[in-house]
PDB file of N, CA and C in Angstrom:
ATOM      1  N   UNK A   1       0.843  -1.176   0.000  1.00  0.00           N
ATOM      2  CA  UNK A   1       0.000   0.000   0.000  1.00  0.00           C
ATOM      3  C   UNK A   1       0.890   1.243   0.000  1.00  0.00           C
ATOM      4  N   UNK A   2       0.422   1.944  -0.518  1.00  0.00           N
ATOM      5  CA  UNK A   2       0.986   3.417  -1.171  1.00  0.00           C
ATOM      6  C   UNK A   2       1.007   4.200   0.343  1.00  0.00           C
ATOM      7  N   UNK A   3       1.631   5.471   0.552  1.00  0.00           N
ATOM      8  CA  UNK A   3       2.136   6.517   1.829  1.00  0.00           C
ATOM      9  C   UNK A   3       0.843   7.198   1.076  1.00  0.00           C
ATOM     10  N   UNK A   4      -0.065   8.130   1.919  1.00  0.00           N
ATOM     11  CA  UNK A   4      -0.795   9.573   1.551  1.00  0.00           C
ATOM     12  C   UNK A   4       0.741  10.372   0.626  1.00  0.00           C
ATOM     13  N   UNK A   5       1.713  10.485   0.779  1.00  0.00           N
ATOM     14  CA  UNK A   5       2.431  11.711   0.326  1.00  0.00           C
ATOM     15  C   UNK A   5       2.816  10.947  -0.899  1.00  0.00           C
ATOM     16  N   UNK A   6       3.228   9.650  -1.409  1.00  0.00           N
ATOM     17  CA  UNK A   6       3.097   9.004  -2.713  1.00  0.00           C
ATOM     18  C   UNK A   6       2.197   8.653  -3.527  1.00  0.00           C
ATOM     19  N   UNK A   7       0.910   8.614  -3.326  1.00  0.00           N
ATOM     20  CA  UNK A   7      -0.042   8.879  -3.501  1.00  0.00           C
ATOM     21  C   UNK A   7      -0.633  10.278  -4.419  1.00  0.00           C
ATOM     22  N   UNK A   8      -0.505  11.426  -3.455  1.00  0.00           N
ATOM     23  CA  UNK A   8      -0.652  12.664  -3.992  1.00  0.00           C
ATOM     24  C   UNK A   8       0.614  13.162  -4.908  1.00  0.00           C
ATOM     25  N   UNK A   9       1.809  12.627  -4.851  1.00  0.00           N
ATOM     26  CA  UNK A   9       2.572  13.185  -5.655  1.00  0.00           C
ATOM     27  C   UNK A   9       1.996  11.966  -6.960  1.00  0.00           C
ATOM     28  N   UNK A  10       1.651  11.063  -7.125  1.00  0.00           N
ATOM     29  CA  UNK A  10       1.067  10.416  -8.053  1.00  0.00           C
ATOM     30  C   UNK A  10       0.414  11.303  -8.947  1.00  0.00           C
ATOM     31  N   UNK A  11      -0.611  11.509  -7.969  1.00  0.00           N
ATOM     32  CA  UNK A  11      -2.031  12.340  -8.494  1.00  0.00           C
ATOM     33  C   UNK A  11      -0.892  13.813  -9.744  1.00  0.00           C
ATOM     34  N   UNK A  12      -0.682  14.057  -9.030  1.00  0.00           N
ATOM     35  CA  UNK A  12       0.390  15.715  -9.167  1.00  0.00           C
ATOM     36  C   UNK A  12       0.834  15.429 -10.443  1.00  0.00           C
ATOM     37  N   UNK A  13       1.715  14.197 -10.131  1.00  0.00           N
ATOM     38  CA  UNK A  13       2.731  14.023 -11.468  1.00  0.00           C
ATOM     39  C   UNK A  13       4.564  14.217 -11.230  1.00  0.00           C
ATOM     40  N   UNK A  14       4.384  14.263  -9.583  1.00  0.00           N
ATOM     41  CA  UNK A  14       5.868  14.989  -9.492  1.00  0.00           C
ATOM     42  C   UNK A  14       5.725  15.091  -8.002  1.00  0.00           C
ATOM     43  N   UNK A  15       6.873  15.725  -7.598  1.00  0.00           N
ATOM     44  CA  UNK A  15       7.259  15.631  -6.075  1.00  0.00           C
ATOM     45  C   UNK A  15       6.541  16.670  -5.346  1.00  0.00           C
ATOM     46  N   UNK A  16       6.257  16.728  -4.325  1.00  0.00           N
ATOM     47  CA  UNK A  16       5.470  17.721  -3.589  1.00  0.00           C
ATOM     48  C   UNK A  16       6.316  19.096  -3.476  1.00  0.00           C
ATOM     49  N   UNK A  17       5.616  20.103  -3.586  1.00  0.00           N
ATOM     50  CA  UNK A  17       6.416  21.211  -3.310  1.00  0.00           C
ATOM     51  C   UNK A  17       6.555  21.078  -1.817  1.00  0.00           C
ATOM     52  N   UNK A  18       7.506  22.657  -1.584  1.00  0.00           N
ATOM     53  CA  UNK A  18       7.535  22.286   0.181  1.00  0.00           C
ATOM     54  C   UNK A  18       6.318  22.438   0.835  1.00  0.00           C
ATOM     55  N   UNK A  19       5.588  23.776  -0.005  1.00  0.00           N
ATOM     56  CA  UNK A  19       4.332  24.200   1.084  1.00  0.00           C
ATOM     57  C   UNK A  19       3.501  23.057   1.381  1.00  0.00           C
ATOM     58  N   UNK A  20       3.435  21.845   0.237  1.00  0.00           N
ATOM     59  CA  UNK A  20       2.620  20.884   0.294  1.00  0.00           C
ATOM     60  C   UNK A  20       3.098  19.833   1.367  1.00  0.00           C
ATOM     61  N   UNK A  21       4.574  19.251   0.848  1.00  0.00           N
ATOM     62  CA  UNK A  21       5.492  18.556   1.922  1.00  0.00           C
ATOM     63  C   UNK A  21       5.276  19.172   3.373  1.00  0.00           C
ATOM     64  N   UNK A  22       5.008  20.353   3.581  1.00  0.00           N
ATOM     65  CA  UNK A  22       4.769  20.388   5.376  1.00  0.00           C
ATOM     66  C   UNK A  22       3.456  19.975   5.599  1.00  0.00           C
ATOM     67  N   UNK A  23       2.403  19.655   4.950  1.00  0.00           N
ATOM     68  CA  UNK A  23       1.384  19.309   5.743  1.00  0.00           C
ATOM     69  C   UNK A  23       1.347  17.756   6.372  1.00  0.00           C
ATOM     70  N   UNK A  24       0.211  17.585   7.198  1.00  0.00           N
ATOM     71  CA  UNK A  24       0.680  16.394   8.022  1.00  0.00           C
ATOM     72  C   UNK A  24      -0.154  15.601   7.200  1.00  0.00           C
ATOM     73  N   UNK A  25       0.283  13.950   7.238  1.00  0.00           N
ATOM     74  CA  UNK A  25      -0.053  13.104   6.683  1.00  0.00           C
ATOM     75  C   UNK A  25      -1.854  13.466   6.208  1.00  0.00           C
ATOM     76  N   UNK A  26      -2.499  13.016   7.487  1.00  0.00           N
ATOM     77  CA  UNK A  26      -3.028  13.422   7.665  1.00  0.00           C
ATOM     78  C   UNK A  26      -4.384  14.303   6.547  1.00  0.00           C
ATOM     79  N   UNK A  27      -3.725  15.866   6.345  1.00  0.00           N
ATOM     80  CA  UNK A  27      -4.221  16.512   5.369  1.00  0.00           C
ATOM     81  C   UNK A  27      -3.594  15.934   4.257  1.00  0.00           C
ATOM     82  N   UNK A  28      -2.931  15.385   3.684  1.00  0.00           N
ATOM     83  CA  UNK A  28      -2.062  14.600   2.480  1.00  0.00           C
ATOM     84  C   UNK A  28      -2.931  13.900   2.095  1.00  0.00           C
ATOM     85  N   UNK A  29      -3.902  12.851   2.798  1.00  0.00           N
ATOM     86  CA  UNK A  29      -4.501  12.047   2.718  1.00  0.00           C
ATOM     87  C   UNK A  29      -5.725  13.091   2.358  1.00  0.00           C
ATOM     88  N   UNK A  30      -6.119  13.509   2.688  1.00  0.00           N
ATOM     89  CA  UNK A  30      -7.005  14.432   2.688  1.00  0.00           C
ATOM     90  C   UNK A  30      -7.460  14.995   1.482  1.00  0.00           C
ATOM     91  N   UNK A  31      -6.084  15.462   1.457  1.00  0.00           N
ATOM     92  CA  UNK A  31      -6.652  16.198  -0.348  1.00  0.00           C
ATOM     93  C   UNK A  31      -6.160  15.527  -1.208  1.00  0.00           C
ATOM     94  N   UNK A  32      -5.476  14.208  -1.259  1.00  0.00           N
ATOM     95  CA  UNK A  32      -5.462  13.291  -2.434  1.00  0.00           C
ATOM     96  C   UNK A  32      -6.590  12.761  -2.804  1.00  0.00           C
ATOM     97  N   UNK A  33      -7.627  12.116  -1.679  1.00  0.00           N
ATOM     98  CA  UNK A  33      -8.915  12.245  -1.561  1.00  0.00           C
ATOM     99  C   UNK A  33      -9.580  13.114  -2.602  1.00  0.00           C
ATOM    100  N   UNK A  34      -9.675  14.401  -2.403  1.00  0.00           N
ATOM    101  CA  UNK A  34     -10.413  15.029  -2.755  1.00  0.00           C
ATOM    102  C   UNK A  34     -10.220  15.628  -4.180  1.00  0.00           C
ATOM    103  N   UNK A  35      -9.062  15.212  -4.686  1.00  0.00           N
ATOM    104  CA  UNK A  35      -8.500  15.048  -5.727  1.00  0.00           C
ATOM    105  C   UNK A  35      -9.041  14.262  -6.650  1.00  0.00           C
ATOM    106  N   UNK A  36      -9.278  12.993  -6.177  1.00  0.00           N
ATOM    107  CA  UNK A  36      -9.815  11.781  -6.702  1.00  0.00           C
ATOM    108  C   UNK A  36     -11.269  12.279  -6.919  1.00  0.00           C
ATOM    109  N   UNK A  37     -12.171  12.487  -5.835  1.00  0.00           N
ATOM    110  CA  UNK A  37     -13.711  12.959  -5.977  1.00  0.00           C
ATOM    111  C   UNK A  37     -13.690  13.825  -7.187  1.00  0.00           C
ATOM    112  N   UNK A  38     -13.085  14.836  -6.881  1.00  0.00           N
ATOM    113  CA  UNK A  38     -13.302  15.935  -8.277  1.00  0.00           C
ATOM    114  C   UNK A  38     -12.454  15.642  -9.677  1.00  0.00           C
ATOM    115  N   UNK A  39     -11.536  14.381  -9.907  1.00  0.00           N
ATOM    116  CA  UNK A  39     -11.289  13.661 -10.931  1.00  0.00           C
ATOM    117  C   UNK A  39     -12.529  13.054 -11.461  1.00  0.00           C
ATOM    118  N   UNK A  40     -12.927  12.433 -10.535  1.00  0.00           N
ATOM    119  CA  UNK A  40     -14.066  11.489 -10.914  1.00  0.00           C
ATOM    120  C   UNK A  40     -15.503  12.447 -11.320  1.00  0.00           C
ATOM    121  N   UNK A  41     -15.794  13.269 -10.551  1.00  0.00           N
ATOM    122  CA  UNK A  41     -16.897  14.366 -10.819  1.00  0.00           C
ATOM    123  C   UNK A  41     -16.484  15.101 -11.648  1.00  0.00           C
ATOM    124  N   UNK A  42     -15.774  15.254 -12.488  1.00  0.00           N
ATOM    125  CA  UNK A  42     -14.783  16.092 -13.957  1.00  0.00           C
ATOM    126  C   UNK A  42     -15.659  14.689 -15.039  1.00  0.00           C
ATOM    127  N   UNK A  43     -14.937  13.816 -15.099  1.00  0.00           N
ATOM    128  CA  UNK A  43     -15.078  13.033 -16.108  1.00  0.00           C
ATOM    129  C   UNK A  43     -16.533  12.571 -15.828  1.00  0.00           C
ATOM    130  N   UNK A  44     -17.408  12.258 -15.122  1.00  0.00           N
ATOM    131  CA  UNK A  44     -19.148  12.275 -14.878  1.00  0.00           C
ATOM    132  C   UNK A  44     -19.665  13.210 -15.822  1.00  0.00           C
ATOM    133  N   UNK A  45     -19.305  14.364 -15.444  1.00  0.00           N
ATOM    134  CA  UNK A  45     -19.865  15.615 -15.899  1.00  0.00           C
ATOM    135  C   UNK A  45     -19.020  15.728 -17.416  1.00  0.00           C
ATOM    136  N   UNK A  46     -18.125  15.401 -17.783  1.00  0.00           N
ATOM    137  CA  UNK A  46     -17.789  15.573 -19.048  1.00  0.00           C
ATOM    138  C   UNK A  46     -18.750  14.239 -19.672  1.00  0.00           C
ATOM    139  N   UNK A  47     -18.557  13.274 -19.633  1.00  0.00           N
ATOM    140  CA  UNK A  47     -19.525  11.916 -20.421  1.00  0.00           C
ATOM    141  C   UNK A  47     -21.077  13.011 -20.347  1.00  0.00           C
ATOM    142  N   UNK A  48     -21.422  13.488 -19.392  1.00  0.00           N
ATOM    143  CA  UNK A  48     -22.912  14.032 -19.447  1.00  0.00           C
ATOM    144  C   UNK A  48     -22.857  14.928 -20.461  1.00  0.00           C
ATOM    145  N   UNK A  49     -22.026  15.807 -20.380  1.00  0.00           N
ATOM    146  CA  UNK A  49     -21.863  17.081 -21.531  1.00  0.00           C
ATOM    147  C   UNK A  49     -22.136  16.268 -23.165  1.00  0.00           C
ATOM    148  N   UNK A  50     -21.028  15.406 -23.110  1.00  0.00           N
ATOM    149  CA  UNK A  50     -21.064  14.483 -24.547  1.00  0.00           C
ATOM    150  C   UNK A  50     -21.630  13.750 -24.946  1.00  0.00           C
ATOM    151  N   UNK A  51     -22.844  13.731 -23.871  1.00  0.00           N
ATOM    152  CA  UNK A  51     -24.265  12.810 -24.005  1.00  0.00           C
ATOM    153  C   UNK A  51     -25.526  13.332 -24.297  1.00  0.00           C
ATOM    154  N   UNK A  52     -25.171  15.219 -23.900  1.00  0.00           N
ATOM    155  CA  UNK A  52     -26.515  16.039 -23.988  1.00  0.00           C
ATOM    156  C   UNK A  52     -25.797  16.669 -25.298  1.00  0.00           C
ATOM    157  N   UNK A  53     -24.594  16.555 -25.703  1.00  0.00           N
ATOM    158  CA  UNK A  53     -24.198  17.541 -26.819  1.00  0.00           C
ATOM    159  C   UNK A  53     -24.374  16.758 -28.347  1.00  0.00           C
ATOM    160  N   UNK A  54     -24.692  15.077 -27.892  1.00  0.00           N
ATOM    161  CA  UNK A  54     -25.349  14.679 -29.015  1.00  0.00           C
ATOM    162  C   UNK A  54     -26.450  13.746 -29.361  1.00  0.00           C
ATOM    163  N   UNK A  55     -27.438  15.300 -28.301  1.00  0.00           N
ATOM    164  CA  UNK A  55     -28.686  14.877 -28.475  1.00  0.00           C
ATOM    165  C   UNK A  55     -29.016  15.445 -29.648  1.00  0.00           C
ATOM    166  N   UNK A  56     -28.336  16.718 -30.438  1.00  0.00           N
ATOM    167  CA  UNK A  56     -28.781  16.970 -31.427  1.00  0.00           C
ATOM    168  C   UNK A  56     -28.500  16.483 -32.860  1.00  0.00           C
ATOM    169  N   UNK A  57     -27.947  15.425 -32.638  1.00  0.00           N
ATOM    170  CA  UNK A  57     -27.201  14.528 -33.675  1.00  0.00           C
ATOM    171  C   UNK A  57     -28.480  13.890 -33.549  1.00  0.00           C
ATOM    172  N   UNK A  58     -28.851  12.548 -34.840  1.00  0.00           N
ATOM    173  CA  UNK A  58     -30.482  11.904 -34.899  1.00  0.00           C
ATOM    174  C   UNK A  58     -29.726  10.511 -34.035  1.00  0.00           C
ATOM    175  N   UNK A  59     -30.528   9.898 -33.723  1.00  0.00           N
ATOM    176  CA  UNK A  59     -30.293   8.808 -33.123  1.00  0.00           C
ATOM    177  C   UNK A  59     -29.766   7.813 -34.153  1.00  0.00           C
ATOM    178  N   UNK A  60     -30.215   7.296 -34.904  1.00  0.00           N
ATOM    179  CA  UNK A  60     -29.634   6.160 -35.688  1.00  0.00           C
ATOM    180  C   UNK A  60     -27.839   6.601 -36.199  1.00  0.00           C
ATOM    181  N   UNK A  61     -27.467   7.921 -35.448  1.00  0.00           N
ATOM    182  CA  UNK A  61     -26.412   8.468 -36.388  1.00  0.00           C
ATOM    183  C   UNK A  61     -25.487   8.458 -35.195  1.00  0.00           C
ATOM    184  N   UNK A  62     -26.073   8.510 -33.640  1.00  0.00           N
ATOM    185  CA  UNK A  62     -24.974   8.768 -32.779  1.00  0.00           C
ATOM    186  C   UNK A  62     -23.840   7.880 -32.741  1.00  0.00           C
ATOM    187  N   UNK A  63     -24.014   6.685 -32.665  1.00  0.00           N
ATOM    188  CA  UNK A  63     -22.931   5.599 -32.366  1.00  0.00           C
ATOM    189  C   UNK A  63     -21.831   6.002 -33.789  1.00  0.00           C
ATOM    190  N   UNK A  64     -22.331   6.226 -34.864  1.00  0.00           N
ATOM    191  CA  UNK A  64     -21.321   6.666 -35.686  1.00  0.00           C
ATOM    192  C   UNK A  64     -20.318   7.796 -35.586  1.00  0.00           C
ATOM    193  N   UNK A  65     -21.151   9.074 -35.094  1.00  0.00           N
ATOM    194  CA  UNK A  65     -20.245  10.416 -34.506  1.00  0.00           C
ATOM    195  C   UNK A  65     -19.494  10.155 -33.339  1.00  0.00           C
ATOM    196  N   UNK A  66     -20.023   9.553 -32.837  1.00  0.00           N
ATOM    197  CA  UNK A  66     -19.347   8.978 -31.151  1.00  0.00           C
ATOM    198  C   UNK A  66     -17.996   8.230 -31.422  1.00  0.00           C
ATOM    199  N   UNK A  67     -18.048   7.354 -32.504  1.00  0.00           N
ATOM    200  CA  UNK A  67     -16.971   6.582 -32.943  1.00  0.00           C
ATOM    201  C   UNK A  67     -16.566   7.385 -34.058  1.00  0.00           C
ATOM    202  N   UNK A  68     -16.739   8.400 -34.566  1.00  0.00           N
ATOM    203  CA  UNK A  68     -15.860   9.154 -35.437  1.00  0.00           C
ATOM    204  C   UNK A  68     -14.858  10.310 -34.509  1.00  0.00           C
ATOM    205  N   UNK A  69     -15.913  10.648 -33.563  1.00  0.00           N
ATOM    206  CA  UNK A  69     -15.157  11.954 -32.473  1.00  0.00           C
ATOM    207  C   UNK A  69     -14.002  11.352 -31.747  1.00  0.00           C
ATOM    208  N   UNK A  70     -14.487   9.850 -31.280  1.00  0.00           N
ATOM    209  CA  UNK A  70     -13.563   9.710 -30.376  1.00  0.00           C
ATOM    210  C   UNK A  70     -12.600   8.315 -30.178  1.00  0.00           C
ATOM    211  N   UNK A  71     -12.915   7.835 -31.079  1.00  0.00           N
ATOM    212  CA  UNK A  71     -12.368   7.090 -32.070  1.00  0.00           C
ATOM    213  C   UNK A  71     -13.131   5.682 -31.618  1.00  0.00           C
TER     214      UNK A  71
END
Protein backbone atom coordinates (compact mmCIF):
# COMPACT_ATOMS: atom_id res chain seq x y z
CA UNK A 1 0.00 0.00 0.00
CA UNK A 2 0.99 3.42 -1.17
CA UNK A 3 2.14 6.52 1.83
CA UNK A 4 -0.79 9.57 1.55
CA UNK A 5 2.43 11.71 0.33
CA UNK A 6 3.10 9.00 -2.71
CA UNK A 7 -0.04 8.88 -3.50
CA UNK A 8 -0.65 12.66 -3.99
CA UNK A 9 2.57 13.18 -5.65
CA UNK A 10 1.07 10.42 -8.05
CA UNK A 11 -2.03 12.34 -8.49
CA UNK A 12 0.39 15.72 -9.17
CA UNK A 13 2.73 14.02 -11.47
CA UNK A 14 5.87 14.99 -9.49
CA UNK A 15 7.26 15.63 -6.08
CA UNK A 16 5.47 17.72 -3.59
CA UNK A 17 6.42 21.21 -3.31
CA UNK A 18 7.53 22.29 0.18
CA UNK A 19 4.33 24.20 1.08
CA UNK A 20 2.62 20.88 0.29
CA UNK A 21 5.49 18.56 1.92
CA UNK A 22 4.77 20.39 5.38
CA UNK A 23 1.38 19.31 5.74
CA UNK A 24 0.68 16.39 8.02
CA UNK A 25 -0.05 13.10 6.68
CA UNK A 26 -3.03 13.42 7.66
CA UNK A 27 -4.22 16.51 5.37
CA UNK A 28 -2.06 14.60 2.48
CA UNK A 29 -4.50 12.05 2.72
CA UNK A 30 -7.01 14.43 2.69
CA UNK A 31 -6.65 16.20 -0.35
CA UNK A 32 -5.46 13.29 -2.43
CA UNK A 33 -8.91 12.25 -1.56
CA UNK A 34 -10.41 15.03 -2.75
CA UNK A 35 -8.50 15.05 -5.73
CA UNK A 36 -9.81 11.78 -6.70
CA UNK A 37 -13.71 12.96 -5.98
CA UNK A 38 -13.30 15.93 -8.28
CA UNK A 39 -11.29 13.66 -10.93
CA UNK A 40 -14.07 11.49 -10.91
CA UNK A 41 -16.90 14.37 -10.82
CA UNK A 42 -14.78 16.09 -13.96
CA UNK A 43 -15.08 13.03 -16.11
CA UNK A 44 -19.15 12.27 -14.88
CA UNK A 45 -19.87 15.61 -15.90
CA UNK A 46 -17.79 15.57 -19.05
CA UNK A 47 -19.52 11.92 -20.42
CA UNK A 48 -22.91 14.03 -19.45
CA UNK A 49 -21.86 17.08 -21.53
CA UNK A 50 -21.06 14.48 -24.55
CA UNK A 51 -24.27 12.81 -24.01
CA UNK A 52 -26.52 16.04 -23.99
CA UNK A 53 -24.20 17.54 -26.82
CA UNK A 54 -25.35 14.68 -29.01
CA UNK A 55 -28.69 14.88 -28.47
CA UNK A 56 -28.78 16.97 -31.43
CA UNK A 57 -27.20 14.53 -33.68
CA UNK A 58 -30.48 11.90 -34.90
CA UNK A 59 -30.29 8.81 -33.12
CA UNK A 60 -29.63 6.16 -35.69
CA UNK A 61 -26.41 8.47 -36.39
CA UNK A 62 -24.97 8.77 -32.78
CA UNK A 63 -22.93 5.60 -32.37
CA UNK A 64 -21.32 6.67 -35.69
CA UNK A 65 -20.25 10.42 -34.51
CA UNK A 66 -19.35 8.98 -31.15
CA UNK A 67 -16.97 6.58 -32.94
CA UNK A 68 -15.86 9.15 -35.44
CA UNK A 69 -15.16 11.95 -32.47
CA UNK A 70 -13.56 9.71 -30.38
CA UNK A 71 -12.37 7.09 -32.07
Amino acid sequence: MTTPRAELERHLGGPLSPGLAALSDADIDALAKAIVDATRSQKQALAAAIDNGLDIVPRVLRGAVKKALFG
